[in-house]
C-alpha atoms as a PDB file:
ATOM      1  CA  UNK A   1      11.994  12.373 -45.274  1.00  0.00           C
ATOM      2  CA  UNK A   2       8.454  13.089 -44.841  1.00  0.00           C
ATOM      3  CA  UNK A   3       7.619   9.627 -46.526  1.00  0.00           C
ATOM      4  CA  UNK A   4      10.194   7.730 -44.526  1.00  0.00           C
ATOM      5  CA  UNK A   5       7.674   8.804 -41.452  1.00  0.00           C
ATOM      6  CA  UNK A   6       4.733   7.881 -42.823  1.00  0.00           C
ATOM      7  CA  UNK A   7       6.037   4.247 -43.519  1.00  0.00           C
ATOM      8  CA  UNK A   8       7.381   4.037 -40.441  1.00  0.00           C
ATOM      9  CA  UNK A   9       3.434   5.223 -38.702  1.00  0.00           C
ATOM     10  CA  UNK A  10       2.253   2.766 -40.782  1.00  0.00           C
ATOM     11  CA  UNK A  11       4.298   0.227 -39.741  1.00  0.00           C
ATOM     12  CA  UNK A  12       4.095   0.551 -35.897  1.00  0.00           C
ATOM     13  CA  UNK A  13       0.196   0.794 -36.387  1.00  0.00           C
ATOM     14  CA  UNK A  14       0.453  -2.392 -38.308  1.00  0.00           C
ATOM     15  CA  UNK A  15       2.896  -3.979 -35.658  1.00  0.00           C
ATOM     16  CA  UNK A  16       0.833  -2.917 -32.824  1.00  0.00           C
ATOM     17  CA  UNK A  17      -2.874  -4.104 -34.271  1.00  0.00           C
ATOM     18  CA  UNK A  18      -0.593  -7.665 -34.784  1.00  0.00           C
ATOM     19  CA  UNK A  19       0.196  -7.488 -31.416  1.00  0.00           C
ATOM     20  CA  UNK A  20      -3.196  -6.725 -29.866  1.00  0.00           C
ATOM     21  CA  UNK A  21      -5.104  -9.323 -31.982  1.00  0.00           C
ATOM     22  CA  UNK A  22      -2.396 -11.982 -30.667  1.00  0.00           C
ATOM     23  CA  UNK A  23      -2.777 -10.886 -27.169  1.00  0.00           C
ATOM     24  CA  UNK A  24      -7.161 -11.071 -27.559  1.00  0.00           C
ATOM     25  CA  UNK A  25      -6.438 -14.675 -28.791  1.00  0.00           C
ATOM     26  CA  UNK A  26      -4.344 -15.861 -25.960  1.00  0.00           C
ATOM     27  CA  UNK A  27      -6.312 -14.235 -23.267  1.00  0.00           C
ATOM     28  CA  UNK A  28      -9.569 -14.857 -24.848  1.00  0.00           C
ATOM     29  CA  UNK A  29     -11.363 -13.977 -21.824  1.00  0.00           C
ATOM     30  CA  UNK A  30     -14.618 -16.262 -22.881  1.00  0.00           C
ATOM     31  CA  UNK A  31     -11.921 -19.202 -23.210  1.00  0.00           C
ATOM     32  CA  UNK A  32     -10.756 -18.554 -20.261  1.00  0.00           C
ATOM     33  CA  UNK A  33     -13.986 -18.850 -18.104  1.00  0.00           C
ATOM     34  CA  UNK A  34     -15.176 -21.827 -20.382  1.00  0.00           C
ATOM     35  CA  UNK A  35     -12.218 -24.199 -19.093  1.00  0.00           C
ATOM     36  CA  UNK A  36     -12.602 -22.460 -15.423  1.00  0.00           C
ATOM     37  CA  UNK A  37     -16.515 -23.863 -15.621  1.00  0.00           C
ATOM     38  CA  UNK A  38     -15.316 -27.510 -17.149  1.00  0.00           C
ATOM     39  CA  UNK A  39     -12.382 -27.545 -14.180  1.00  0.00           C
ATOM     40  CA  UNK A  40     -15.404 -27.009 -11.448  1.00  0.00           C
ATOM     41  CA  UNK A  41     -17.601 -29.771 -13.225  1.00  0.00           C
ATOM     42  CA  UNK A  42     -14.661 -32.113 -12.682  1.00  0.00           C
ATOM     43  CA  UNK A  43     -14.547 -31.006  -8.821  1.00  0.00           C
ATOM     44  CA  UNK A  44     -18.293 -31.314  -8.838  1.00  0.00           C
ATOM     45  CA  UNK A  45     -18.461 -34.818 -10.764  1.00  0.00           C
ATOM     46  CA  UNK A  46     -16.064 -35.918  -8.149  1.00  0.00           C
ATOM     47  CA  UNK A  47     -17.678 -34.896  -5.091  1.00  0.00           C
ATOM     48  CA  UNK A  48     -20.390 -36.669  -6.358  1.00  0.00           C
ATOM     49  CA  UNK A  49     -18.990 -39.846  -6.709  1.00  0.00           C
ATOM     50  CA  UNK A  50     -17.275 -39.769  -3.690  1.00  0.00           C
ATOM     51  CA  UNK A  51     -20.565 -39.364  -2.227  1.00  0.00           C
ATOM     52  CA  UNK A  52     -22.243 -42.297  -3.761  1.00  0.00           C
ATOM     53  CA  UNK A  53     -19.175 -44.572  -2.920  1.00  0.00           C
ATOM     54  CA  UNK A  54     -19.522 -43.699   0.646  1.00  0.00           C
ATOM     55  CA  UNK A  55     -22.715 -44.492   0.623  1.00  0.00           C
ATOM     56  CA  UNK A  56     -22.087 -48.147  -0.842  1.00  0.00           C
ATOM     57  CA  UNK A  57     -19.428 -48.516   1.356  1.00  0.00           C
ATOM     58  CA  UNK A  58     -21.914 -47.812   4.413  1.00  0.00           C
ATOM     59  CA  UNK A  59     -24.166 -50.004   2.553  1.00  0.00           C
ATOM     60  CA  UNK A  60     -22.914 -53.405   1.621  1.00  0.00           C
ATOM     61  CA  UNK A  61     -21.324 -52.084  -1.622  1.00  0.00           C
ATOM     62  CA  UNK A  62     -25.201 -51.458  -2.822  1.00  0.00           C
ATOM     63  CA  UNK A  63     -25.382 -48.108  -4.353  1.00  0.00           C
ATOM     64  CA  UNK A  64     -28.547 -45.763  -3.788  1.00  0.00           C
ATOM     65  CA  UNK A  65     -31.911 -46.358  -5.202  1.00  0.00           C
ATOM     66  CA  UNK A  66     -33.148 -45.184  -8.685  1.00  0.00           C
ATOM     67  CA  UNK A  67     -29.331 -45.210 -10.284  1.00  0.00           C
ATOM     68  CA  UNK A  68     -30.391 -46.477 -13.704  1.00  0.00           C
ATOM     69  CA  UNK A  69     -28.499 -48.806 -15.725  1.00  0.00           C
ATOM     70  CA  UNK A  70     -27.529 -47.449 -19.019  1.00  0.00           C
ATOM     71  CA  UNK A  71     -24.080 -46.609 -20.996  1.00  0.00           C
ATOM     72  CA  UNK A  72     -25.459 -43.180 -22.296  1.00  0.00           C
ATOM     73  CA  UNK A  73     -24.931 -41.160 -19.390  1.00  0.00           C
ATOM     74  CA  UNK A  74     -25.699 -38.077 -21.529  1.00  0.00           C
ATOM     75  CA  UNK A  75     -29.425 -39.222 -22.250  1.00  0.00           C
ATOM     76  CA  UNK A  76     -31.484 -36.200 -20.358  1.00  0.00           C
ATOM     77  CA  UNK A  77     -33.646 -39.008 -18.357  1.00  0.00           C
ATOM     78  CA  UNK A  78     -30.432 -39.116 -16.201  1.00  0.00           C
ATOM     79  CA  UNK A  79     -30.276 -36.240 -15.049  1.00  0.00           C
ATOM     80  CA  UNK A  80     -29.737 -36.002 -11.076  1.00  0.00           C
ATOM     81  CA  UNK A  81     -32.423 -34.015  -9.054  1.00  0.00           C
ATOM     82  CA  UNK A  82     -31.401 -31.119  -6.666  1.00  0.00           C
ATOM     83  CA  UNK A  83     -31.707 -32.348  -3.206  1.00  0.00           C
ATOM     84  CA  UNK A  84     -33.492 -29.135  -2.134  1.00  0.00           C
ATOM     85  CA  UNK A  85     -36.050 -29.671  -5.270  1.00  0.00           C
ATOM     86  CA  UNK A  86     -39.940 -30.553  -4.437  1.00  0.00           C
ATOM     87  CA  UNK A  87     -40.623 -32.240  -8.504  1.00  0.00           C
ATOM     88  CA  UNK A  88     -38.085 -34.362  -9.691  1.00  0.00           C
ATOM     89  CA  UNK A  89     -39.811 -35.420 -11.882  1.00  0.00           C
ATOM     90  CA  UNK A  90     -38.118 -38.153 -13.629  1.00  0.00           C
ATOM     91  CA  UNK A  91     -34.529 -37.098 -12.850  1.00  0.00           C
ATOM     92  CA  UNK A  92     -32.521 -39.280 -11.095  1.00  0.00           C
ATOM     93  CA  UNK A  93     -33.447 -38.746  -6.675  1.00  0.00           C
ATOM     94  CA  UNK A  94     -30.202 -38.805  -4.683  1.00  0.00           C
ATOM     95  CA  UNK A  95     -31.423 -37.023  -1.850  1.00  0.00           C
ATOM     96  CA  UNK A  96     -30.126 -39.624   0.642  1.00  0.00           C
ATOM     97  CA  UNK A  97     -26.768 -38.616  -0.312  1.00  0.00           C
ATOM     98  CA  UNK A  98     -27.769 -35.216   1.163  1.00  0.00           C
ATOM     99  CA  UNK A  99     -30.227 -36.268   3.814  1.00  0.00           C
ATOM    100  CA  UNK A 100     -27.498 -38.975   5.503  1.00  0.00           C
ATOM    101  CA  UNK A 101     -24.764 -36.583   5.438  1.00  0.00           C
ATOM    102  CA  UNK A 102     -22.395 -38.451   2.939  1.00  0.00           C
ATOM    103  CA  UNK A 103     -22.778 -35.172   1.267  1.00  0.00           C
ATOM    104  CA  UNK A 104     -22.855 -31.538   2.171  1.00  0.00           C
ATOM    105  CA  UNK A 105     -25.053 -30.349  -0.756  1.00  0.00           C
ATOM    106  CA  UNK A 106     -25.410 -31.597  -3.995  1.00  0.00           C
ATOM    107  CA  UNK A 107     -23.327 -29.518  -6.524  1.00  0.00           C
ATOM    108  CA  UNK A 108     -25.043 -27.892  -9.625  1.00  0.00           C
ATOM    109  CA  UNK A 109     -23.299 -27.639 -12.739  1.00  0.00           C
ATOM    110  CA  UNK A 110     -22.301 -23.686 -13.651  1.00  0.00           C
ATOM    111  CA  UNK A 111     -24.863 -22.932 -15.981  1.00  0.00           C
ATOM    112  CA  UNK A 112     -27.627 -24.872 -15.020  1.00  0.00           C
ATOM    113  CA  UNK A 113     -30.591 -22.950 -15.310  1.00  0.00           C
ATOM    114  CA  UNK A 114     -33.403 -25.138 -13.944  1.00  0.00           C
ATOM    115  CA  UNK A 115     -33.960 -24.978 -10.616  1.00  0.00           C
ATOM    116  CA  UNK A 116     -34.917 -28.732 -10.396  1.00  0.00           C
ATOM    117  CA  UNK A 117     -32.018 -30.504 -11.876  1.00  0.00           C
ATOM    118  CA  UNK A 118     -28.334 -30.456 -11.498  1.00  0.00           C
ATOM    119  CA  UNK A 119     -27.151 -30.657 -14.802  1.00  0.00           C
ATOM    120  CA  UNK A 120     -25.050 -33.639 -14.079  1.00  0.00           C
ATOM    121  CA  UNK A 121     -26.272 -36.989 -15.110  1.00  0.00           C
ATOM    122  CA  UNK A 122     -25.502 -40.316 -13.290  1.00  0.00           C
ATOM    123  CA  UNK A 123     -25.587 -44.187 -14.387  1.00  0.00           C
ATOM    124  CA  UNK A 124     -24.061 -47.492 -13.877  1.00  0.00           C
ATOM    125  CA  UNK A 125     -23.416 -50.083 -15.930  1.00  0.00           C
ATOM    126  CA  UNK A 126     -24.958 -53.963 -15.429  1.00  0.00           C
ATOM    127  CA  UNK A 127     -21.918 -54.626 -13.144  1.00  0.00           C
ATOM    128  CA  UNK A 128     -22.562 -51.783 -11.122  1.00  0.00           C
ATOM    129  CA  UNK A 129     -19.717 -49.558 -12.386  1.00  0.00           C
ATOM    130  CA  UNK A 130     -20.628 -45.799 -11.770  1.00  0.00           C
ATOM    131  CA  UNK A 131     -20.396 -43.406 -14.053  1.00  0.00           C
ATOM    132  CA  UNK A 132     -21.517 -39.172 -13.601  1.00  0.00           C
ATOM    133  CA  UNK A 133     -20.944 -37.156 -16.516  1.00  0.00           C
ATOM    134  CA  UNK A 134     -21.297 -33.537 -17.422  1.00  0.00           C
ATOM    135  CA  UNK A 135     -23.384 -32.868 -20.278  1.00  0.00           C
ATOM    136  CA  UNK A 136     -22.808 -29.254 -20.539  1.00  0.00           C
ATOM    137  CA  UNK A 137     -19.440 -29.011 -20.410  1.00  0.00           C
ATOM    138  CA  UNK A 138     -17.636 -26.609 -23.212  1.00  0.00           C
ATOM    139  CA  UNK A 139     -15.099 -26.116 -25.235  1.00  0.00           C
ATOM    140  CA  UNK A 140     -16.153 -29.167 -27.372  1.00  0.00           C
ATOM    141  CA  UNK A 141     -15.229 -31.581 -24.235  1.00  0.00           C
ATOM    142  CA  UNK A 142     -17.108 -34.681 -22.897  1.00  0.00           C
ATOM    143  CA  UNK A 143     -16.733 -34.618 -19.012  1.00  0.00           C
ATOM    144  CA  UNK A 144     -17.131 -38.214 -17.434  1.00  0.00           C
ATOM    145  CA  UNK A 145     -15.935 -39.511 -13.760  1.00  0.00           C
ATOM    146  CA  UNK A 146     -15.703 -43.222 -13.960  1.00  0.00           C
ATOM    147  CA  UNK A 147     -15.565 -45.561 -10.531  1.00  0.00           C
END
């Protein structure tokens, strides 16, 4: 009888350290705020570009000055500046955005830890096809918003 209890300890201690390691991996907690970060860069990469076509819309279909053309968007010489940021360096100005109220602020990617750039990049292609993209983003994702 004795060893019938034991077994059965053993068991429920082995059920119940199944359980919690199942439960850790679906509620991974660092998961969890990973995708919520990558959901606001897509907000963010949109709000963007919905700045930037109101602005060609206001303007002929032209889009703002010192967009480069490229098809790496990732390529760190893209990044775009923060509007409220006195050395810009060579990151991408889109200030006017900002400045002519087709924008309430320019957003700033979740981790971004330098107080100049956004951590979003922007480019457009020879046929003036926008694209913003999201360098950081985790989970093994690549974040573009294509207009």
């Amino acid at each position: 009888m004795n060893q019938i209890s034991q077994k059965n300890i053993v068991v429920i201690l082995a059920v119940t350290v199944v359980l919690l390691v199942v439960a850790t991996i679906l509620l991974n907690p660092g998961r969890r705020l990973a995708d919520e970060r990558n959901r606001i860069r897509i907000e963010n990469m949109g709000q963007i570009v919905a700045g930037v076509t109101e602005y060609a819309k206001k303007n002929d279909g032209v889009l703002p000055k010192g967009i480069p053309v490229s098809d790496n968007c990732a390529d760190t010489k893209y990044e775009i500046c923060r509007a409220s940021s006195k050395n810009c360096g060579e990151r991408v100005a889109l200030k006017v955005l900002v400045n002519d109220k087709y924008m309430d602020f320019m957003p700033v990617d979740p981790t971004q830890d330098n107080p100049d750039g956004t951590g979003y990049h922007v480019v457009q292609s020879e046929k003036g096809r926008l694209t913003v993209c999201a360098p950081q983003a985790e989970l093994g994702r690549t974040l573009e918003y294509i207009k």
